[in-house]
N, C-alpha and C. Protein backbone atom coordinates (compact mmCIF):
# COMPACT_ATOMS: atom_id res chain seq x y z
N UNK A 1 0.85 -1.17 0.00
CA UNK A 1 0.00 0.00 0.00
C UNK A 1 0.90 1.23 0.00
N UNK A 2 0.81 1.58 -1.10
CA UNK A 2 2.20 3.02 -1.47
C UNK A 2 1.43 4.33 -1.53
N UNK A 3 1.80 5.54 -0.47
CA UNK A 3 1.31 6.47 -0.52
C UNK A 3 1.80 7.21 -1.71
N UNK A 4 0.44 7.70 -2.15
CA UNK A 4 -0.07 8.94 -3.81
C UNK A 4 0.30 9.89 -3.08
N UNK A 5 1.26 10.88 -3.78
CA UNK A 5 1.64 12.36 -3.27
C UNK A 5 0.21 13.29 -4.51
N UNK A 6 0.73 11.99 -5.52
CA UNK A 6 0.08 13.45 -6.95
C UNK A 6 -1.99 12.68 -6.49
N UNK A 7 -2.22 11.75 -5.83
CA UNK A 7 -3.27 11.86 -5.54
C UNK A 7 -4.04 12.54 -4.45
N UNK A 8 -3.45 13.01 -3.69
CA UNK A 8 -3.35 13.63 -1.91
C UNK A 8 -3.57 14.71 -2.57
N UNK A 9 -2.70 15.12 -3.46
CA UNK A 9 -2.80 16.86 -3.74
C UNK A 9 -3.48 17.27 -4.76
N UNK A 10 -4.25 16.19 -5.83
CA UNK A 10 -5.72 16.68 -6.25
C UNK A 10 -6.60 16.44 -5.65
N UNK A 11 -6.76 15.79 -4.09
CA UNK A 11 -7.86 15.54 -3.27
C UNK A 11 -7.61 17.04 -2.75
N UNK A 12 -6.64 17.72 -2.14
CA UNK A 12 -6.09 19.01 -1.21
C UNK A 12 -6.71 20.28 -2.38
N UNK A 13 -6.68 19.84 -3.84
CA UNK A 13 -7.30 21.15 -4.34
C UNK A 13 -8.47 21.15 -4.62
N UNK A 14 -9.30 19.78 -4.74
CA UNK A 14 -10.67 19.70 -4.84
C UNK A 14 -11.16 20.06 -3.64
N UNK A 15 -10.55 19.98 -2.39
CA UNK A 15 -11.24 20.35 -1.33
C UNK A 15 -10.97 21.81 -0.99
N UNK A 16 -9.77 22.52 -1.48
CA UNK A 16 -9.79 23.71 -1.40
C UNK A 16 -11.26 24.46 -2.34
N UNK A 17 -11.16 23.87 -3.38
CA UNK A 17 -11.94 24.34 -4.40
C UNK A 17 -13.74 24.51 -4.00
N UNK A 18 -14.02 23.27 -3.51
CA UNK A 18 -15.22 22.79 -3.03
C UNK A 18 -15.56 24.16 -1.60
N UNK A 19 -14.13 24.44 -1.14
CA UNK A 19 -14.52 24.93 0.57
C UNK A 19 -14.70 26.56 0.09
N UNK A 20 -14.46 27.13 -1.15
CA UNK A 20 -14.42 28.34 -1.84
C UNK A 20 -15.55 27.95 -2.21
N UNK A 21 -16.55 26.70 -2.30
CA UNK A 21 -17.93 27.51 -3.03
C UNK A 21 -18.65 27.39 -2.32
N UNK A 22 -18.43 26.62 -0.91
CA UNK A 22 -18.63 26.70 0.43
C UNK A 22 -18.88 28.16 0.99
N UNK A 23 -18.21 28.40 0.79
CA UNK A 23 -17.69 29.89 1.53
C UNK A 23 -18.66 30.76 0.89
N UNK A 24 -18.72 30.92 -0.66
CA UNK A 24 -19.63 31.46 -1.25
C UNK A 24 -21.28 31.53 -0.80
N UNK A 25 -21.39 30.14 -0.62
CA UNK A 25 -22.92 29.60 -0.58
C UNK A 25 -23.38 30.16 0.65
N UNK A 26 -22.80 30.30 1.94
CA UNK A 26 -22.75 30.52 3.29
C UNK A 26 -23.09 32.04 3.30
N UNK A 27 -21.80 33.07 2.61
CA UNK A 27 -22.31 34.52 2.43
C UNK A 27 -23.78 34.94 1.79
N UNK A 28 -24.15 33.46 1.29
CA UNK A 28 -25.63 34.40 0.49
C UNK A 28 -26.45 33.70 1.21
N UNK A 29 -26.16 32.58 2.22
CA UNK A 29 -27.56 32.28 2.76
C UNK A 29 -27.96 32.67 4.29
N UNK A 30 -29.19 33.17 4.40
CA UNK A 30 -29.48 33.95 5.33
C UNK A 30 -30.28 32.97 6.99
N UNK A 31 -29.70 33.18 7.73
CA UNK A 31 -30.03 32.88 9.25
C UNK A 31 -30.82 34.04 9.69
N UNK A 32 -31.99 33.34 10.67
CA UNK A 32 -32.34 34.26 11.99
C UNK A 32 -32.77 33.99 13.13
N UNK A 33 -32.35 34.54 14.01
CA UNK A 33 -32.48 34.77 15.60
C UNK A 33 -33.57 35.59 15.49
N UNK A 34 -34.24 35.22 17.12
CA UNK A 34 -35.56 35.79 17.38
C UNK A 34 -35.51 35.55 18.66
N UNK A 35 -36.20 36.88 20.08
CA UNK A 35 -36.16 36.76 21.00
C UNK A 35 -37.45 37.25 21.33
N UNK A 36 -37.34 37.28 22.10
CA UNK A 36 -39.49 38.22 22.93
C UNK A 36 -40.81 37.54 22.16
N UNK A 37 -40.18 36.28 21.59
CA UNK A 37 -41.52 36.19 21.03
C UNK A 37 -41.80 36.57 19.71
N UNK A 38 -40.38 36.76 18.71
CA UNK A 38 -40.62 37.38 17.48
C UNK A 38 -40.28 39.10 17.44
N UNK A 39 -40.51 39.52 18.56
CA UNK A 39 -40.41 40.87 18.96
C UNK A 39 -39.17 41.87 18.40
N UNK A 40 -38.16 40.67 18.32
CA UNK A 40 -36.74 41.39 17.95
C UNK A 40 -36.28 40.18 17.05
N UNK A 41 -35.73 40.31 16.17
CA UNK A 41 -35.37 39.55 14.98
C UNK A 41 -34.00 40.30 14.72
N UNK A 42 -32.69 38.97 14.10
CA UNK A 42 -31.51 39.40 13.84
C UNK A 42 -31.46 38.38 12.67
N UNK A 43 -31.14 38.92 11.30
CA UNK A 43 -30.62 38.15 10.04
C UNK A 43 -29.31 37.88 10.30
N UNK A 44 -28.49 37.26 10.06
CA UNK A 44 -27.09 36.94 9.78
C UNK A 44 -26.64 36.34 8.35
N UNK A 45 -25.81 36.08 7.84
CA UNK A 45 -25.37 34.73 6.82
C UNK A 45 -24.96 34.11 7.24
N UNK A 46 -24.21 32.89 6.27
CA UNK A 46 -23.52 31.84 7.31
C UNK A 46 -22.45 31.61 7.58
N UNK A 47 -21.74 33.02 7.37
CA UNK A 47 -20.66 33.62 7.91
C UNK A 47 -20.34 34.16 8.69
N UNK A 48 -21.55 34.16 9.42
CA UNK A 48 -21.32 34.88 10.86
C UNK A 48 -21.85 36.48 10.76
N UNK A 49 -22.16 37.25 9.54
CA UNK A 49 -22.50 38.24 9.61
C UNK A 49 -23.33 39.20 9.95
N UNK A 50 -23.90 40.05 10.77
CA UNK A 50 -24.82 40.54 10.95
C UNK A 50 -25.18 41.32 10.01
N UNK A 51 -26.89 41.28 9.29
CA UNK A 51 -26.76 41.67 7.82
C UNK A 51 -28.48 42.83 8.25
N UNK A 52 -29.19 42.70 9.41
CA UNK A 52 -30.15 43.59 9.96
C UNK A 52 -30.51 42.60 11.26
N UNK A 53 -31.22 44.21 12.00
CA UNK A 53 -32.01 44.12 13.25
C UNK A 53 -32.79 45.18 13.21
N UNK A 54 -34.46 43.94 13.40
CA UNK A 54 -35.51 44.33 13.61
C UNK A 54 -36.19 44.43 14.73
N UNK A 55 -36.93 45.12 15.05
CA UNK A 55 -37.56 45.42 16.33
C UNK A 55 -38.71 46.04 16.65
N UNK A 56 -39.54 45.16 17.15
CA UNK A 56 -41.03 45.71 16.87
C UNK A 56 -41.19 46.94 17.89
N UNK A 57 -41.73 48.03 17.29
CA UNK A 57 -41.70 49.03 18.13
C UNK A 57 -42.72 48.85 19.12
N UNK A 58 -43.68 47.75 19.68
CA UNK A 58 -44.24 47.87 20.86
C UNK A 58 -43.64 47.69 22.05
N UNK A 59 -42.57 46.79 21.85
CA UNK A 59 -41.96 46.41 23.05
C UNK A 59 -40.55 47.07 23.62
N UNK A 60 -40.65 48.50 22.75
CA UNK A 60 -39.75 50.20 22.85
C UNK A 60 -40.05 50.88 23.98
N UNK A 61 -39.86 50.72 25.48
CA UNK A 61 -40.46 51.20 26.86
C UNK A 61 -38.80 51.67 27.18
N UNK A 62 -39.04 53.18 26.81
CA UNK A 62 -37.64 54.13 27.28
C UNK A 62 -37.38 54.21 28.69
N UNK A 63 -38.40 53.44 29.25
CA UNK A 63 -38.05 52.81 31.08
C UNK A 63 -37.51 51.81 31.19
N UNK A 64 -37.26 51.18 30.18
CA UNK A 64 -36.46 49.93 30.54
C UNK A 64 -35.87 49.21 29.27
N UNK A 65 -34.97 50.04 29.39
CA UNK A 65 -34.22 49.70 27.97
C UNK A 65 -33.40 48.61 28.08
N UNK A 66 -32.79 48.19 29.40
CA UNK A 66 -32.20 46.95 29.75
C UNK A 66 -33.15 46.04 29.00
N UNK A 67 -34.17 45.81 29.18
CA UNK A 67 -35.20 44.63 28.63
C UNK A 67 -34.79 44.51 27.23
N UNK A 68 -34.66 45.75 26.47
CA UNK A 68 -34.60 45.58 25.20
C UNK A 68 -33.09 45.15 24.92
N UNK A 69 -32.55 45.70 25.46
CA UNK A 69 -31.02 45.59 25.08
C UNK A 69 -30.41 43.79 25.61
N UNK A 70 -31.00 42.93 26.80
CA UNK A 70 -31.57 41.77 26.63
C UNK A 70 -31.93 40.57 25.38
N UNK A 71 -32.87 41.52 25.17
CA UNK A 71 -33.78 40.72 23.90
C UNK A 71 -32.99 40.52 22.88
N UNK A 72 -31.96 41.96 22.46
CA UNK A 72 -31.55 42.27 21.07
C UNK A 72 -30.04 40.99 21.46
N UNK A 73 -29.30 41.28 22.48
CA UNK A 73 -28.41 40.31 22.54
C UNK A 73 -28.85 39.04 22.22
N UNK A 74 -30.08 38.24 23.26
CA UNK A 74 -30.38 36.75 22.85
C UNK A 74 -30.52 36.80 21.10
N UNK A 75 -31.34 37.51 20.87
CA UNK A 75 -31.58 37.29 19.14
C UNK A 75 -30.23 37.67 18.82
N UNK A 76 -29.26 38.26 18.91
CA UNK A 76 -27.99 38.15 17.98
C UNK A 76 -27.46 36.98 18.47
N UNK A 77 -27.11 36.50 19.52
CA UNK A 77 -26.24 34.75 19.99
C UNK A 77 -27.50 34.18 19.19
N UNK A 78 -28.66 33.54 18.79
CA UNK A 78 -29.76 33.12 18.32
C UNK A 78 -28.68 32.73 17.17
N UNK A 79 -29.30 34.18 16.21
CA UNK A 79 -28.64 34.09 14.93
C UNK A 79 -27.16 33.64 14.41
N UNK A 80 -26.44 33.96 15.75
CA UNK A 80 -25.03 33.23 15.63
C UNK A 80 -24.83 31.79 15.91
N UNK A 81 -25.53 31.43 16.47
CA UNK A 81 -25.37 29.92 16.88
C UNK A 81 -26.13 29.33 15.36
N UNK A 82 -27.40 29.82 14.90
CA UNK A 82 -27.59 29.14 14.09
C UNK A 82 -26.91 29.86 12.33
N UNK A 83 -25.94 30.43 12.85
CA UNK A 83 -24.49 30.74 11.21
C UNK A 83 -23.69 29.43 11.63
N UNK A 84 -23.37 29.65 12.94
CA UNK A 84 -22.04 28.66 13.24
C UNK A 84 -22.85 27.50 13.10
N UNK A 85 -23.90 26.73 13.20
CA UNK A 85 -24.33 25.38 13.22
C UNK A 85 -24.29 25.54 11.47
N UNK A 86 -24.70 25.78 10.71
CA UNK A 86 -25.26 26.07 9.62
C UNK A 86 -23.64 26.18 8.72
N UNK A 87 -22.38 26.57 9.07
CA UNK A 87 -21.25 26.48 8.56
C UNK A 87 -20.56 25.09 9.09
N UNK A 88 -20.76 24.87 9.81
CA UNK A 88 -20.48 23.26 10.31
C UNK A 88 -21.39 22.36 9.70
N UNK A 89 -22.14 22.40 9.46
CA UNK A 89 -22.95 21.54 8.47
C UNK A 89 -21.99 20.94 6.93
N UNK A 90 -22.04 22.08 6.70
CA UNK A 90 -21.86 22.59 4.84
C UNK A 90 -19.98 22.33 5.10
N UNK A 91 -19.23 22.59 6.13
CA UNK A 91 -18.11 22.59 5.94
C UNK A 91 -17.72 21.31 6.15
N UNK A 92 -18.57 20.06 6.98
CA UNK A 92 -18.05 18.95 7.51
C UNK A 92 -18.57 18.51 6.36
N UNK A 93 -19.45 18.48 5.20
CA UNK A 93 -19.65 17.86 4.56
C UNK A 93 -18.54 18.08 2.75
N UNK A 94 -17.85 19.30 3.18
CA UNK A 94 -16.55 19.32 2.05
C UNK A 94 -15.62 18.45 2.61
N UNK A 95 -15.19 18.46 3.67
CA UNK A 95 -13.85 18.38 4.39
C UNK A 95 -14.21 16.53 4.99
N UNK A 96 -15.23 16.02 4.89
CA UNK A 96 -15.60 14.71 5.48
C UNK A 96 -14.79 13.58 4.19
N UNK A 97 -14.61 13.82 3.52
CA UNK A 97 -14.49 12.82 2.21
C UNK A 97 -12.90 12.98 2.29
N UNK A 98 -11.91 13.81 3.11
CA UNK A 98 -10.96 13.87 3.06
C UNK A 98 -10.09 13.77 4.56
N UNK A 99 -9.47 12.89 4.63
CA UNK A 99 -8.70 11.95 5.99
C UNK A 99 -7.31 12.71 6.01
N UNK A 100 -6.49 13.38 6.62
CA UNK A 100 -5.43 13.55 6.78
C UNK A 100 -4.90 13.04 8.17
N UNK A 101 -3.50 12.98 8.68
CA UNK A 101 -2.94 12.76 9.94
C UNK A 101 -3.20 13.98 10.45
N UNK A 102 -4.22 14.19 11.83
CA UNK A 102 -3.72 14.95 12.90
C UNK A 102 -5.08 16.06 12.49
N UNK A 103 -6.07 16.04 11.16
CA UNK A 103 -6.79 16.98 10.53
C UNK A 103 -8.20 16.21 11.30
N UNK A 104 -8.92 16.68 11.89
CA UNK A 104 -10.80 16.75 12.25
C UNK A 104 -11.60 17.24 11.75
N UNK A 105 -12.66 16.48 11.07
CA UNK A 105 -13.58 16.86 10.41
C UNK A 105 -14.84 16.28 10.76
């Protein structure tokens, strides 16, 4: 059983190649977080980006802006947890077909 150098390294550029349209697919697809009940909404991509924040103006009480400022955090971790689940998906499934020493996928 004789290790392929010239096969290793068209597996290393198909997977580079594959993780670039990865990368692509992730920037255009859109995540969201939601806290209060819908009340506050955060889009992301699946890059982690914050791309808007919405916020229903009923639950705008200039007495207690802590509440809001609350809400708006859970809905941004929301939306981030579901970029980062959502790039672990799509990335374990480029990087799964390819075994290196010491590499986790």
């Amino acid at each position: 059983m004789g290790f392929n150098m010239q096969k290793l390294m068209k597996q290393a550029q198909k997977m580079q190649q594959d993780m670039a349209r990865v990368q692509e697919e992730l920037s255009n697809t859109e995540v969201e977080g939601v806290s209060g009940g819908g009340m506050v909404r955060v889009t992301a991509n699946g890059n982690s980006e914050i791309l808007s924040i919405s916020i229903d103006p009923e639950i705008i009480d200039p007495e207690d802006a802590e509440m809001l400022e609350d809400m708006v955090l859970a809905a941004v971790k929301d939306a981030l947890a579901a970029a980062a689940a959502l790039s672990a998906e799509k990335m374990s499934s480029v990087a799964g077909g390819m075994s290196l020493p010491g590499m986790r996928f």
